[in-house]
Protein backbone atom coordinates (compact mmCIF):
# COMPACT_ATOMS: atom_id res chain seq x y z
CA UNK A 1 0.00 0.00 0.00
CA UNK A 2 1.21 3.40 -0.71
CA UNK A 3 1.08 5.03 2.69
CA UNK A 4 3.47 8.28 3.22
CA UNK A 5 5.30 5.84 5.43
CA UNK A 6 6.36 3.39 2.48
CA UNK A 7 6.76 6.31 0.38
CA UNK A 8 9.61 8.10 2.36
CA UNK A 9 11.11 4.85 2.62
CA UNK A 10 11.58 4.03 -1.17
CA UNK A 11 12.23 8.06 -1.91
CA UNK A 12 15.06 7.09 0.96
CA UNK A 13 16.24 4.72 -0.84
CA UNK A 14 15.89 6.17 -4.09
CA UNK A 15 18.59 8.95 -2.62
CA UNK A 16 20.81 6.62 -1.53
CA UNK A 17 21.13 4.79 -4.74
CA UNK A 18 21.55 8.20 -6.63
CA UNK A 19 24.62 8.98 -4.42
CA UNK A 20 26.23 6.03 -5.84
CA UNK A 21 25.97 7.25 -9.73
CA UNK A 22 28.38 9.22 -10.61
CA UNK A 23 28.58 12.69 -12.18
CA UNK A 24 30.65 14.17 -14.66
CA UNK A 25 33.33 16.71 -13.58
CA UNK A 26 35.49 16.09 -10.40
CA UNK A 27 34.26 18.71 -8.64
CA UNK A 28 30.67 17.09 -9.11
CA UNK A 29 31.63 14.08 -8.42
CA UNK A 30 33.97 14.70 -5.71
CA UNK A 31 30.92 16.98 -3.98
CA UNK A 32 28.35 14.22 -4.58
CA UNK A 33 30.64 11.80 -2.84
CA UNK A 34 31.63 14.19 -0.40
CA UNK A 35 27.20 14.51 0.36
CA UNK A 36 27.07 10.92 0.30
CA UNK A 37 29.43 10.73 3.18
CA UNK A 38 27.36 13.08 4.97
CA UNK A 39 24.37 11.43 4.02
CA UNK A 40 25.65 7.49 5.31
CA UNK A 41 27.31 9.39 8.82
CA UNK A 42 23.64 10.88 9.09
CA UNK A 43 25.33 14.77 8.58
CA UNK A 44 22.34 15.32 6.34
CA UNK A 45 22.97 19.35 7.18
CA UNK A 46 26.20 18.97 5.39
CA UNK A 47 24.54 16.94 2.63
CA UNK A 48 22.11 19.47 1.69
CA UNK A 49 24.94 22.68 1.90
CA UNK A 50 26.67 19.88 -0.10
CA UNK A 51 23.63 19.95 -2.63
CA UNK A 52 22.52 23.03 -2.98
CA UNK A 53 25.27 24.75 -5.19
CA UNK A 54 25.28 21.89 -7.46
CA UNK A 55 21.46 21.94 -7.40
CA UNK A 56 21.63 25.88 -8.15
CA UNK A 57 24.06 25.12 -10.79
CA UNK A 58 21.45 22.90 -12.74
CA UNK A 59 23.25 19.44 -11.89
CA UNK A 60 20.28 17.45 -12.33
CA UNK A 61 21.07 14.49 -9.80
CA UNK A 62 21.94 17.03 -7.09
CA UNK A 63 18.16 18.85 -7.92
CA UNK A 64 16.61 15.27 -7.71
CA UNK A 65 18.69 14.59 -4.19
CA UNK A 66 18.12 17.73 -2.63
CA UNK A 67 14.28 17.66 -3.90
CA UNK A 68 14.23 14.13 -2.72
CA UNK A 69 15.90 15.48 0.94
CA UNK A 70 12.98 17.90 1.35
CA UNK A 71 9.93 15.58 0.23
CA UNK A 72 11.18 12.81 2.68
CA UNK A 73 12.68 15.05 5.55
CA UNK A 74 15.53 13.78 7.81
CA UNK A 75 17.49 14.80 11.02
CA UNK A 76 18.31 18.02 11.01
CA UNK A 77 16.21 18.94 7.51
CA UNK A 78 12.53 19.99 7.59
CA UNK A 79 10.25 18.67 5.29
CA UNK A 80 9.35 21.20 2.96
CA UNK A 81 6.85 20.12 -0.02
CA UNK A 82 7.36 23.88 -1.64
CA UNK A 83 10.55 23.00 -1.93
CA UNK A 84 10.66 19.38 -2.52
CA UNK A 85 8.11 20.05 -5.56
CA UNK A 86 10.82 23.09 -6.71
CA UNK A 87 13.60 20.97 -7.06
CA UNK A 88 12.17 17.92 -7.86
CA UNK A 89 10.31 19.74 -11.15
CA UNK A 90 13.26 21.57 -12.04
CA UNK A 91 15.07 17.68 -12.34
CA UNK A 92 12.18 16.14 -14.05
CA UNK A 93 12.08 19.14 -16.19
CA UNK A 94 16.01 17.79 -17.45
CA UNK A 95 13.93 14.35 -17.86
CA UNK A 96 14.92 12.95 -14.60
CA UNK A 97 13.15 9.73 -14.46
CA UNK A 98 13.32 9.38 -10.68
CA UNK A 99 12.63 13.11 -10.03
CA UNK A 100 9.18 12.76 -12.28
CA UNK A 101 7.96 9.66 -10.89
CA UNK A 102 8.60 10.92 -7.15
CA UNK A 103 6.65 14.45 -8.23
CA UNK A 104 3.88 11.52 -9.60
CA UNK A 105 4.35 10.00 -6.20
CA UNK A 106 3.83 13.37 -3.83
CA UNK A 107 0.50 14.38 -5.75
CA UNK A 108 -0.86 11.01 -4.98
CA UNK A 109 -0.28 10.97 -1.86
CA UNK A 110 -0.33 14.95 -0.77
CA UNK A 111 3.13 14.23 1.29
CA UNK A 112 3.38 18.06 1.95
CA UNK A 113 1.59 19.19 -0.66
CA UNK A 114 -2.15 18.73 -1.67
CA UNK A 115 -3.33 15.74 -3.30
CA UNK A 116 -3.68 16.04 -6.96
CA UNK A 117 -4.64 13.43 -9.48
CA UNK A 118 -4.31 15.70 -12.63
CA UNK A 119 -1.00 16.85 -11.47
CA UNK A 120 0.20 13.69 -10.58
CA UNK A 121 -0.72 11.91 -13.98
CA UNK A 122 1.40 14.91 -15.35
CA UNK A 123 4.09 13.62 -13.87
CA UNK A 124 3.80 9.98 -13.99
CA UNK A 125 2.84 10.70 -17.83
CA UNK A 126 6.32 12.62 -18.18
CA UNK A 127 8.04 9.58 -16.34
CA UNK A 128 6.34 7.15 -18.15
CA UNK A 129 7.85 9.31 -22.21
CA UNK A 130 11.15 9.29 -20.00
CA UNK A 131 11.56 5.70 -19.37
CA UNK A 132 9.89 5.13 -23.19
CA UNK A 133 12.89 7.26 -24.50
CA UNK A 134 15.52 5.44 -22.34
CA UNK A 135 14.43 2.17 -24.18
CA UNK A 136 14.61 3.25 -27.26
CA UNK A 137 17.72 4.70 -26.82
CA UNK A 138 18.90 1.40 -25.13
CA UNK A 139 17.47 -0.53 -28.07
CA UNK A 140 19.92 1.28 -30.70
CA UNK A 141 23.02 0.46 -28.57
């Protein structure tokens, strides 16, 4: 069942995973590694001033992460739905399959924002032309 419970826990787990991927540039990847330290010693205040820049900077993975930090919440970081919604759009927007599906997810569920099937089948729909693309694109390689 989708409670806000489960979700949290696979948008948790969705963050962790993300830290693992790689980025291009050094500096990117050296400051995604750097949050996902923070992030595994539970420092997820340094995670986020980790984040943020990147975020700011239009690194898409670092916009999905730090949207993903606010939707779920953690010690020391409010949830914040304004926020988590900002981020996570502004990812999905650079076809972030993750980042639409979770935006999908929060409508449904009105984790911090207010439930909203139309909005959430926007998203899902966007996730769903994502993941379509992503085959195809697998199929040619």
């Amino acid at each position: 069942m989708n409670t806000p419970h489960n979700i949290l826990r696979i948008m948790k787990r969705f963050i962790a995973l993300l830290l693992l991927i790689s980025l291009p540039g050094p500096a990117a990847a050296d400051a995604i590694d750097d949050a996902a330290a923070a992030l595994d010693a539970g420092d997820h205040n340094r995670a986020l001033l980790l984040l943020r820049p990147l975020a700011r900077d239009g690194n898409v993975d670092a916009q999905y992460l730090l949207g993903s930090l606010y939707s779920t919440g953690a010690d020391g970081v409010a949830q914040d739905g304004a926020e988590a919604v900002k981020w996570l759009a502004r990812a999905a927007e650079q076809r972030h399959l993750q980042a639409a599906n979770a935006l999908g997810m929060i409508y449904v569920s009105g984790l911090g924002v207010q439930t909203d099937e139309a909005e959430a089948q926007k998203w899902f729909a966007l996730a769903g032309r994502i993941a379509e693309a992503n085959n195809k694109s697998n199929d040619c390689e």
